[in-house]
N, C-alpha and C. Protein backbone atom coordinates (compact mmCIF):
# COMPACT_ATOMS: atom_id res chain seq x y z
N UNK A 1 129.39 187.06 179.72
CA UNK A 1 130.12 187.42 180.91
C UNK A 1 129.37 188.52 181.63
N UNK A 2 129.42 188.39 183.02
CA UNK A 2 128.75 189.71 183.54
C UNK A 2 129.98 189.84 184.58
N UNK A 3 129.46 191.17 185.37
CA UNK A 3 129.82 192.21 186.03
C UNK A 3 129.84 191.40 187.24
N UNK A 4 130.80 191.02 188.33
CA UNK A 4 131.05 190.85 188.89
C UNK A 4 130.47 190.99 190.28
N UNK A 5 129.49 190.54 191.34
CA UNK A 5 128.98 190.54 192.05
C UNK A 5 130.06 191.93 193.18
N UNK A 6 129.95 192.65 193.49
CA UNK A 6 130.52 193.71 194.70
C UNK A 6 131.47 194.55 193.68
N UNK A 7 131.51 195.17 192.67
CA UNK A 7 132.98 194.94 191.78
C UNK A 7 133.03 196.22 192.12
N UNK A 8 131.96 197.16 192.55
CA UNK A 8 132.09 198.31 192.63
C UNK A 8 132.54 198.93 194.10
N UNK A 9 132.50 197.66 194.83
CA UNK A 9 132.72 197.89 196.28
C UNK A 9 134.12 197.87 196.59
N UNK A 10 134.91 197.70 195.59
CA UNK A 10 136.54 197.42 195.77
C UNK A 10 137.16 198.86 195.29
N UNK A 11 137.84 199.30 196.07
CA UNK A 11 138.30 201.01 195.96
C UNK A 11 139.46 200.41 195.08
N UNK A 12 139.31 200.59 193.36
CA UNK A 12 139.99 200.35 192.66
C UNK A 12 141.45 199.48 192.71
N UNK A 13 141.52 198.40 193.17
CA UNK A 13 142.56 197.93 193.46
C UNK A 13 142.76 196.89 192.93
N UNK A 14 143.49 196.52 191.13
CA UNK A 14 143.49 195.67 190.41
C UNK A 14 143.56 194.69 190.91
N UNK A 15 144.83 194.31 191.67
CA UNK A 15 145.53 193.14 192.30
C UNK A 15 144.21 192.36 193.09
N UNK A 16 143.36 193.40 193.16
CA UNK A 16 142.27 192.12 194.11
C UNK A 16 141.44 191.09 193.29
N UNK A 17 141.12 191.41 191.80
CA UNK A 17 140.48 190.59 191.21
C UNK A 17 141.65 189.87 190.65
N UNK A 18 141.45 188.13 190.87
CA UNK A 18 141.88 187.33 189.85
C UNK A 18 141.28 186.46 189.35
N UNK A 19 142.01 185.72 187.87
CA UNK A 19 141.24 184.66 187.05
C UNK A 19 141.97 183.37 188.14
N UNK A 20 140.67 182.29 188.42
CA UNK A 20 140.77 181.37 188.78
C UNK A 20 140.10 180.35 187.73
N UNK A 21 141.14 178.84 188.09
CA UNK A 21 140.58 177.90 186.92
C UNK A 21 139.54 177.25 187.48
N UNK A 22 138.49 176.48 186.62
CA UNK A 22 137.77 175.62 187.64
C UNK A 22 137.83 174.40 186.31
N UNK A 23 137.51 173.09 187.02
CA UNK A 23 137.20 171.77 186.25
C UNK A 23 135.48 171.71 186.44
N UNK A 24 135.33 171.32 185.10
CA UNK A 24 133.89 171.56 185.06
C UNK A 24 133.42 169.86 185.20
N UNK A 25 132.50 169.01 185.21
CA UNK A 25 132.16 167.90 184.91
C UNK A 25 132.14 167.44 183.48
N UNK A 26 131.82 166.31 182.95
CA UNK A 26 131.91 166.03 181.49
C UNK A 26 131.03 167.10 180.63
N UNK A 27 131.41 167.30 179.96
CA UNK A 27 130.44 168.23 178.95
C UNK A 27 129.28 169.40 179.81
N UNK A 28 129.88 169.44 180.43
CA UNK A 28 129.26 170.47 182.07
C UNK A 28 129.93 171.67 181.66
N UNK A 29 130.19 172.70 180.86
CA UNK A 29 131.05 173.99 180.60
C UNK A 29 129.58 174.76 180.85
N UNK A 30 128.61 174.67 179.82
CA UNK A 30 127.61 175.63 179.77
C UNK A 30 126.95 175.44 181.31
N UNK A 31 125.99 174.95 181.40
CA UNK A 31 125.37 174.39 182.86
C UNK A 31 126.58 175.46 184.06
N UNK A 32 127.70 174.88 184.34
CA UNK A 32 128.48 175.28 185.07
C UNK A 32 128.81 177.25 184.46
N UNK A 33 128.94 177.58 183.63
CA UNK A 33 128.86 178.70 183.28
C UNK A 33 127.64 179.69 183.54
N UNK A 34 126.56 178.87 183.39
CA UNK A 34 125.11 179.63 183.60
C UNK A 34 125.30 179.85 185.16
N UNK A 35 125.37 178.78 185.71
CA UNK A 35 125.13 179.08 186.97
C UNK A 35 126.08 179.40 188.46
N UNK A 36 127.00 179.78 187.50
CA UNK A 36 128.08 180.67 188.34
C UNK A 36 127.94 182.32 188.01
N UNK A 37 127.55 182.53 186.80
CA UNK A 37 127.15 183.92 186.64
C UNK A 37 125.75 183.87 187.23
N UNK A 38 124.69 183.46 187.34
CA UNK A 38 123.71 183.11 188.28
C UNK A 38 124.01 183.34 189.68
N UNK A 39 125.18 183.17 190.39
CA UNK A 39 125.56 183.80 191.47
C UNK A 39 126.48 185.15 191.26
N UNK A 40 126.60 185.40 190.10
CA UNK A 40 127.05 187.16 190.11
C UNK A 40 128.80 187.00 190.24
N UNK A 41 129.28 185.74 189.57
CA UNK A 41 130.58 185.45 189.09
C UNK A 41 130.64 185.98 187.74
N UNK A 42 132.19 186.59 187.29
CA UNK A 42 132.64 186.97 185.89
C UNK A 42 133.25 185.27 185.55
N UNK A 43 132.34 184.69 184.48
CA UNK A 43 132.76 183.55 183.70
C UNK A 43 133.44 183.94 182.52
N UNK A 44 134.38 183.97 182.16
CA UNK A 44 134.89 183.12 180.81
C UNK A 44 134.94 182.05 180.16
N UNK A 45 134.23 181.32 179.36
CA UNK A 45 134.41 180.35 178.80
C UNK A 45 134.63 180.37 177.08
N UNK A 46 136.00 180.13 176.70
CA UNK A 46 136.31 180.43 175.57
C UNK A 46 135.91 179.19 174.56
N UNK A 47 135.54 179.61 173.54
CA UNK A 47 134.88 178.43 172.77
C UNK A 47 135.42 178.48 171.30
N UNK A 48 135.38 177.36 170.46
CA UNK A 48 136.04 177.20 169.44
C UNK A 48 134.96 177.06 168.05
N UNK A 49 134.87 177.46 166.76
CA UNK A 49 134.15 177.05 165.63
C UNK A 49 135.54 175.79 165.02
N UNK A 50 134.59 175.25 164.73
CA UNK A 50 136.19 174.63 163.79
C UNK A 50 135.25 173.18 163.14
N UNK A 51 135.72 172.75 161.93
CA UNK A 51 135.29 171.90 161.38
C UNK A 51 135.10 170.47 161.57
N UNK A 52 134.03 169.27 161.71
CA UNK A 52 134.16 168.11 162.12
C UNK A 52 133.54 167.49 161.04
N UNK A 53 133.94 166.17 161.02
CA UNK A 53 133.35 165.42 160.05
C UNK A 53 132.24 164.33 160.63
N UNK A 54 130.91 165.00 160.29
CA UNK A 54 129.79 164.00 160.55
C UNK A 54 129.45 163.25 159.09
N UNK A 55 129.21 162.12 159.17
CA UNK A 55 128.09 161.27 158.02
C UNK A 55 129.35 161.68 156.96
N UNK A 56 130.20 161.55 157.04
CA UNK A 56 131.24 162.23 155.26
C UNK A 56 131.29 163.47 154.86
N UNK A 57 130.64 164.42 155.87
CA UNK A 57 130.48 165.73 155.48
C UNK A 57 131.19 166.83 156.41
N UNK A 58 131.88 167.34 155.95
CA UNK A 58 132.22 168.46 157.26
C UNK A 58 131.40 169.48 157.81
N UNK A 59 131.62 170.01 158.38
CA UNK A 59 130.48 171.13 159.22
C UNK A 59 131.03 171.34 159.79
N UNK A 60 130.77 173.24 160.65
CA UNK A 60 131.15 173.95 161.41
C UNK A 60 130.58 173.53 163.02
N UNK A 61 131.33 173.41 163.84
CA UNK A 61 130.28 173.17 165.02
C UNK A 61 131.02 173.90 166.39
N UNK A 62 130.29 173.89 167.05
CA UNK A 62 130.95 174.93 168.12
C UNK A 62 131.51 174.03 169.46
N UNK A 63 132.91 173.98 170.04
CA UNK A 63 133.08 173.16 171.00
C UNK A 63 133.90 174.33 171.90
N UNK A 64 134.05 173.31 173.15
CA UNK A 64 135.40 173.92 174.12
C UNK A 64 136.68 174.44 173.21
N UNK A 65 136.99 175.35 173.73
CA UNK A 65 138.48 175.22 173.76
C UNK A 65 139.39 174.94 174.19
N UNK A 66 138.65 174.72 175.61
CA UNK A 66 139.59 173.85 176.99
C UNK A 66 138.92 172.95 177.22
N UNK A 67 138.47 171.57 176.80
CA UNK A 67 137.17 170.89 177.40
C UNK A 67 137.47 171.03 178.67
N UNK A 68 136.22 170.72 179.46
CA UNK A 68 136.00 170.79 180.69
C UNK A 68 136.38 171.95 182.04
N UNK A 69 136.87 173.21 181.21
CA UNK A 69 137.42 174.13 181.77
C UNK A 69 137.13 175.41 181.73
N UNK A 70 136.97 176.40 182.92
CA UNK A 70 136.12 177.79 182.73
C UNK A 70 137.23 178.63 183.51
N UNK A 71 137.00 179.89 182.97
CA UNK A 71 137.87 180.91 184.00
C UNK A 71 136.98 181.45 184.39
N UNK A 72 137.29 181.86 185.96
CA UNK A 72 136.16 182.86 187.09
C UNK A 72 137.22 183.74 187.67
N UNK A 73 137.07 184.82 187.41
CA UNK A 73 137.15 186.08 187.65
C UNK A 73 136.87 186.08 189.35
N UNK A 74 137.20 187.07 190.60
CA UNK A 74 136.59 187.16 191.47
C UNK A 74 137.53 187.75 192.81
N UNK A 75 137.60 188.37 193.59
CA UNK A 75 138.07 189.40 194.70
C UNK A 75 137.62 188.35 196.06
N UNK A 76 138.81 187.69 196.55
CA UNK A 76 138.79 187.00 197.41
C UNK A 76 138.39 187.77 198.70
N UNK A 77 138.54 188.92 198.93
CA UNK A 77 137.76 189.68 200.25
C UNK A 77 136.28 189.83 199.88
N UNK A 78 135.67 189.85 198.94
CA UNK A 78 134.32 190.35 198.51
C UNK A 78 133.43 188.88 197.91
N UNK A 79 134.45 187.97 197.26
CA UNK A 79 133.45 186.82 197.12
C UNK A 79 134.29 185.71 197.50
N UNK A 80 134.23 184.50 197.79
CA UNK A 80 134.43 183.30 198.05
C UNK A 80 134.47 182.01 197.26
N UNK A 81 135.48 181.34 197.20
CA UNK A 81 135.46 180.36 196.15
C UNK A 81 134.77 178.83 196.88
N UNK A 82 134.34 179.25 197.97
CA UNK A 82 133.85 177.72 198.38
C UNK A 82 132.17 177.68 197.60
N UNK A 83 131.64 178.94 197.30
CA UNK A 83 130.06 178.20 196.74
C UNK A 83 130.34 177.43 195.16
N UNK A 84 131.19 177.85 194.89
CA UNK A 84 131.90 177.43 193.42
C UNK A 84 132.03 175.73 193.82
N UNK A 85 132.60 175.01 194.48
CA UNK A 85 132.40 173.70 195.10
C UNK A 85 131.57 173.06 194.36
N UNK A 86 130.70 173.23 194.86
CA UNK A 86 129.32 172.95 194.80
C UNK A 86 127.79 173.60 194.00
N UNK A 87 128.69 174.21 192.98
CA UNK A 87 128.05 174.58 191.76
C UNK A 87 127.37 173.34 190.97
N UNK A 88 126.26 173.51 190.76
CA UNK A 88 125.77 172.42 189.58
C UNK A 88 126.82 172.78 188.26
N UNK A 89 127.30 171.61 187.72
CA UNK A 89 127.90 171.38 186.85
C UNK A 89 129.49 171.68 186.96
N UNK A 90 130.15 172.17 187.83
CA UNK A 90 131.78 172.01 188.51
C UNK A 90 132.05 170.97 189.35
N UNK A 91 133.06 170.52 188.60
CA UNK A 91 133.51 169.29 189.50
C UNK A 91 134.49 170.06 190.34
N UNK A 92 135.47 171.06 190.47
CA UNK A 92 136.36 171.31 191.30
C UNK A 92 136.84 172.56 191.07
N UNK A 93 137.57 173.02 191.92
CA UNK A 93 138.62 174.33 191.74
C UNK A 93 140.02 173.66 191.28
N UNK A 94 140.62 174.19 190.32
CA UNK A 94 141.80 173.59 190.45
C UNK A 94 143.27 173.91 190.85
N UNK A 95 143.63 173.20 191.65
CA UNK A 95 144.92 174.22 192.88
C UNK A 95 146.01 173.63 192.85
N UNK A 96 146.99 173.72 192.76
CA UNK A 96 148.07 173.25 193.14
C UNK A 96 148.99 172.90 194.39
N UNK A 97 148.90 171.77 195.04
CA UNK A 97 148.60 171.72 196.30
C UNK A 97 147.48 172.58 197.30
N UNK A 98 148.10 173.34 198.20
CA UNK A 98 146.98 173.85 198.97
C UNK A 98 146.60 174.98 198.19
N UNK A 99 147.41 175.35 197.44
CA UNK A 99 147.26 177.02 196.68
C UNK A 99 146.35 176.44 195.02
N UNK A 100 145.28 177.63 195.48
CA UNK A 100 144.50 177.63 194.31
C UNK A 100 145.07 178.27 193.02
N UNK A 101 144.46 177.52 191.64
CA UNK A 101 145.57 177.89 190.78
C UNK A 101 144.94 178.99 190.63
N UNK A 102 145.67 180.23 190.07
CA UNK A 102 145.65 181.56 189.70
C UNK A 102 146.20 182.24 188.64
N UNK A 103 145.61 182.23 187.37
CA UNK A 103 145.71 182.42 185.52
C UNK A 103 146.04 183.75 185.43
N UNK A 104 147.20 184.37 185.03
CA UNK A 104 147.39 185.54 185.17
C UNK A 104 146.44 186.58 184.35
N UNK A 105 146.18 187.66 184.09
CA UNK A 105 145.11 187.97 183.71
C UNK A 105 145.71 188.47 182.29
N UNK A 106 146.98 188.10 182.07
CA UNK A 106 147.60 188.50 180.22
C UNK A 106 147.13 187.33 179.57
N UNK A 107 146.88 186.24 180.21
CA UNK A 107 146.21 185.20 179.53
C UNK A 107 145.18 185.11 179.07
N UNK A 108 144.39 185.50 180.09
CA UNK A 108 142.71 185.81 179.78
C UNK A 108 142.45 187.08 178.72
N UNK A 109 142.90 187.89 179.24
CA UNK A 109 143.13 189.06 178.18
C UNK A 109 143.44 188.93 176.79
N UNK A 110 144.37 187.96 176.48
CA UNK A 110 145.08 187.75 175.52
C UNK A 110 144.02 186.96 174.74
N UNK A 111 143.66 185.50 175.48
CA UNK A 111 142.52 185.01 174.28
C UNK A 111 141.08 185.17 174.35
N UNK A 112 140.85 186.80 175.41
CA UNK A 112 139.49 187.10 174.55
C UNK A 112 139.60 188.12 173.68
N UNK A 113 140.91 188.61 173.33
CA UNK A 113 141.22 189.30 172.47
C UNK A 113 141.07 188.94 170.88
N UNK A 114 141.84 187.18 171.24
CA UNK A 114 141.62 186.60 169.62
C UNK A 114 140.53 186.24 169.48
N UNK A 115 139.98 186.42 170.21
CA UNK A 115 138.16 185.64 169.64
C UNK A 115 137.89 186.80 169.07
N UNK A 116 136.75 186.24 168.38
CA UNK A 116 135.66 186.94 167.09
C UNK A 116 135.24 188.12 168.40
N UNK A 117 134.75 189.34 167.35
CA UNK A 117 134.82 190.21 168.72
C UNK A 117 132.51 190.82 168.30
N UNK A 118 132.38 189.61 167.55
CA UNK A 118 131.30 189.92 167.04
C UNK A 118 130.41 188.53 167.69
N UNK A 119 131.31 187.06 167.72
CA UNK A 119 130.70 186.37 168.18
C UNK A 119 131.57 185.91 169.95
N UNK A 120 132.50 186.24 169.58
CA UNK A 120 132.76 185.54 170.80
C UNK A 120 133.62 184.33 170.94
N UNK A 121 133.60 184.02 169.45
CA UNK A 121 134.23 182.29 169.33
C UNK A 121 135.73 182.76 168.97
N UNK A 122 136.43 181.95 169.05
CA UNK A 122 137.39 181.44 168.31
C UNK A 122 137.87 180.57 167.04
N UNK A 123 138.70 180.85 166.33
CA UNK A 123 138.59 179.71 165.46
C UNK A 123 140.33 178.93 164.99
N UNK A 124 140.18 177.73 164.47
CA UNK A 124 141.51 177.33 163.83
C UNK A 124 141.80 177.28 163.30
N UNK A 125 143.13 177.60 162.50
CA UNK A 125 142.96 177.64 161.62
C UNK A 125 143.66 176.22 160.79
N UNK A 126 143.13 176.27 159.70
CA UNK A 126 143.24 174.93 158.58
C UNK A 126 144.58 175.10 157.97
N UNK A 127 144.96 173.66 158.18
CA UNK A 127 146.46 173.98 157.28
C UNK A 127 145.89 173.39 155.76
N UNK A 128 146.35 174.27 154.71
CA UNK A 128 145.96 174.38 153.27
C UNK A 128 146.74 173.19 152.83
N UNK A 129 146.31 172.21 151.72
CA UNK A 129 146.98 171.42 151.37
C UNK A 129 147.74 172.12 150.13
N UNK A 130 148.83 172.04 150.19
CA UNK A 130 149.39 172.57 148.76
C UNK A 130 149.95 171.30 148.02
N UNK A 131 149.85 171.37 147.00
CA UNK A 131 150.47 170.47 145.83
C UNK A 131 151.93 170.08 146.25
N UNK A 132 151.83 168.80 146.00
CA UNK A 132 153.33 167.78 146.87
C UNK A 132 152.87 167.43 148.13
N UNK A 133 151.72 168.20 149.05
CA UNK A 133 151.75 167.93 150.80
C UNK A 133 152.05 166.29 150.68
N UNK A 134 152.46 165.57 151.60
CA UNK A 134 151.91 164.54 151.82
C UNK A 134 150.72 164.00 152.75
N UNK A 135 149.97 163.20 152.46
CA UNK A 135 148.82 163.02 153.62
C UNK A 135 148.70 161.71 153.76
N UNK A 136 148.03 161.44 154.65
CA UNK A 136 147.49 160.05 155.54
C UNK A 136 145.97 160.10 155.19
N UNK A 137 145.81 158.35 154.69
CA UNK A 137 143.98 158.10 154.28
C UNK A 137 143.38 157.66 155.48
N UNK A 138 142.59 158.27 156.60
CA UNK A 138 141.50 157.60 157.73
C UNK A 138 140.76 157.30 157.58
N UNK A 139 139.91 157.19 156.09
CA UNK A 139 138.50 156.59 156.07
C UNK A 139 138.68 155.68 154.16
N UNK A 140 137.59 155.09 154.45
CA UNK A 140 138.06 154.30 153.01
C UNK A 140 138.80 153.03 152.88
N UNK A 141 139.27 152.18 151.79
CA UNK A 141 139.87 151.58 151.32
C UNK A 141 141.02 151.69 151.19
N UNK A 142 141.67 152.79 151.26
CA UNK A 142 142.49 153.13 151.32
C UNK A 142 143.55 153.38 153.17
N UNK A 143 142.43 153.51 153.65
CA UNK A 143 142.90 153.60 155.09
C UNK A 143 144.02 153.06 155.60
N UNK A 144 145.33 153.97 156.50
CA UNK A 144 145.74 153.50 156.65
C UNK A 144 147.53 153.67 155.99
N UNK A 145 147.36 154.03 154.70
CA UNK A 145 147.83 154.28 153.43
C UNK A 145 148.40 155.88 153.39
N UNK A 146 149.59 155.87 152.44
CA UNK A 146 150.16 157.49 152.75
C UNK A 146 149.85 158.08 151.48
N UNK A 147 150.34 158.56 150.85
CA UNK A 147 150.06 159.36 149.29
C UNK A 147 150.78 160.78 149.26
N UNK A 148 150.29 161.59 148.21
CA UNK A 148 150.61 163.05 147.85
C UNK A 148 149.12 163.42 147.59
N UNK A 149 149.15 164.96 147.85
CA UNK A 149 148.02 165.65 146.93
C UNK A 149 148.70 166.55 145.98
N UNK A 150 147.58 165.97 145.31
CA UNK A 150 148.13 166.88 143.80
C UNK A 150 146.98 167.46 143.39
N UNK A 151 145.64 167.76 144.28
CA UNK A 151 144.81 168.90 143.28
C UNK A 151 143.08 168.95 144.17
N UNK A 152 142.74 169.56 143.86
CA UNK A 152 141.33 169.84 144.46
C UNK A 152 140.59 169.49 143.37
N UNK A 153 139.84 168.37 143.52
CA UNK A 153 139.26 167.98 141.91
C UNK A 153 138.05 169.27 142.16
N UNK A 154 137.05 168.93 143.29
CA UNK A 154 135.68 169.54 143.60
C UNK A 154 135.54 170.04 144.91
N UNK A 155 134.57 170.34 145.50
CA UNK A 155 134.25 170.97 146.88
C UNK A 155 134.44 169.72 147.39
N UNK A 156 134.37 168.37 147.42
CA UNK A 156 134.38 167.32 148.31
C UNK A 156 135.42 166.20 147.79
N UNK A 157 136.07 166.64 147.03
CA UNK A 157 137.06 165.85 146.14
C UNK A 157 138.35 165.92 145.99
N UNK A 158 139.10 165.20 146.24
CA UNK A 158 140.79 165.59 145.66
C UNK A 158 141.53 164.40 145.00
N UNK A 159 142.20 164.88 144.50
CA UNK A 159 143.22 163.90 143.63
C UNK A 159 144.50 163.79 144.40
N UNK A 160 144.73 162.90 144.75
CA UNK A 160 145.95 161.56 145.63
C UNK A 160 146.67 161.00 144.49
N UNK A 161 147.89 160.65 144.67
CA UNK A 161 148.91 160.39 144.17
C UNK A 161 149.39 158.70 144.83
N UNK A 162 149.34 157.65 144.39
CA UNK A 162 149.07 157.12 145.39
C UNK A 162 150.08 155.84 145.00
N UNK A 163 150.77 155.53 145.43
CA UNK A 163 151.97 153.89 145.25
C UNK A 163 151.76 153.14 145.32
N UNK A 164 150.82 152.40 144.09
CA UNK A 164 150.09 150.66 144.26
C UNK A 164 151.24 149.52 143.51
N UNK A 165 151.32 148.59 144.29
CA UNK A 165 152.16 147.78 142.88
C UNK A 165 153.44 148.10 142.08
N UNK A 166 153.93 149.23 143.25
CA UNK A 166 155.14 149.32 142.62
C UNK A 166 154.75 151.00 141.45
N UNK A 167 153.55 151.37 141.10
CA UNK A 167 153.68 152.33 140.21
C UNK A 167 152.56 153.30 140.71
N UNK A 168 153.02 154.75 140.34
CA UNK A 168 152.16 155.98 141.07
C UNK A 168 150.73 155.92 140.27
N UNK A 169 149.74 155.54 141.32
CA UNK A 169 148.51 156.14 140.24
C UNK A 169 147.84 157.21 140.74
N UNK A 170 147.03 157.84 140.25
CA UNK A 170 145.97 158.99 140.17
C UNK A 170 144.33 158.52 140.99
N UNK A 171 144.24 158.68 142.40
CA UNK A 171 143.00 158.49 142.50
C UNK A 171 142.14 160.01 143.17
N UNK A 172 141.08 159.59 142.66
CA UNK A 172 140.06 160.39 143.54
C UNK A 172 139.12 159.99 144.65
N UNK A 173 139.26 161.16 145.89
CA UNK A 173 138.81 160.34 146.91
C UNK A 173 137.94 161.54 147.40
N UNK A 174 136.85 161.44 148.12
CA UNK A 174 136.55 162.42 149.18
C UNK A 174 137.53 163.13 150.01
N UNK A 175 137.49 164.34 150.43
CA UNK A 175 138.46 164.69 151.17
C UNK A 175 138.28 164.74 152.61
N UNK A 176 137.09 164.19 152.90
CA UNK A 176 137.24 163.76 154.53
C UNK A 176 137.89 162.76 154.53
N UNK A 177 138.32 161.76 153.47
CA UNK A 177 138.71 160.58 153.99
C UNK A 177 140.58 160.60 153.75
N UNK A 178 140.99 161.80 154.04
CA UNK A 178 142.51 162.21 154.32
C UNK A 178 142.83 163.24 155.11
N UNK A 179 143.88 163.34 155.74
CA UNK A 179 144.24 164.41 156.76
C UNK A 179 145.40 164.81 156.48
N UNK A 180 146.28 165.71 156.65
CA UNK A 180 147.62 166.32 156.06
C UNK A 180 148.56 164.92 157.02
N UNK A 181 149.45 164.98 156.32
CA UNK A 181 150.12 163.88 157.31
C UNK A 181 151.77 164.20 157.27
């Protein structure tokens, strides 16, 4: 985030800066972020760590937290939202009828507060499976299919509880291939 193009030219008068939303293009957040602070706009773009499952494996990876969405900061007497238009990588301002929308600034405040104050990110948090949860199988042979957990066999493993034939059996599955359900 930077410093606001004129910010010093405004004889202290909160009410003049506000957070405005913008719609970015598909996967256009960064691009559209670079180059609105490139014109000496305050960007926010809040971003998320959180776990995905590639190839059977989970991993940390970094996404939106709003896809397609940035907050801009900015003092409608001192800067202008029409070069924003026509920013590489913004598809639009977003307004509500003729009135541009306007994010109060306890919002913005509020979730760059919960972000990491070391990185910047955000994160989600994981709901813990406890013994009894019930869950849903998405990958596998099982797919499809409901169960219990009853245990963390390994780092990539758990033990399912599972209703075949009328009687409970005991399987072990990867644990990407269930979700809390």
């Amino acid at each position: 985030m930077t410093q606001p193009r004129g910010a010093t030219s405004v004889a202290g008068d909160p009410q003049a800066w506000r957070w405005h939303l913008l719609l970015t293009k598909p996967l256009g957040e960064l691009i559209a972020a670079a180059n609105l602070e490139r014109q000496g706009y305050r960007v926010y773009y809040p971003r998320v760590k959180q776990p995905v499952l590639r190839r059977c494996v989970w991993r940390e990876a970094i996404s939106s937290l709003f896809p397609r969405y940035l907050f801009v900061q900015l003092n409608a007497s001192v800067q202008s939202l029409a070069p924003m238009r026509s920013t590489v990588g913004v598809a639009s301002v977003v307004r509500f009828g003729k009135e541009y929308a306007v994010v109060p600034d306890g919002i913005v405040a509020d979730l760059q507060r919960r972000a990491d104050s070391q990185s910047g990110l955000h994160s989600l948090r994981q709901r813990v499976l406890n013994s009894g949860s019930s869950v849903h199988f998405v990958d596998g042979p099982f797919a499809g299919l409901d169960g219990v957990f009853e245990s963390q066999d390994s780092k990539d493993r758990v033990v399912i509880l599972l209703d075949l034939l009328g009687r409970q059996s005991r399987i072990k599955v990867t644990a990407a291939s269930i979700v809390p359900g």
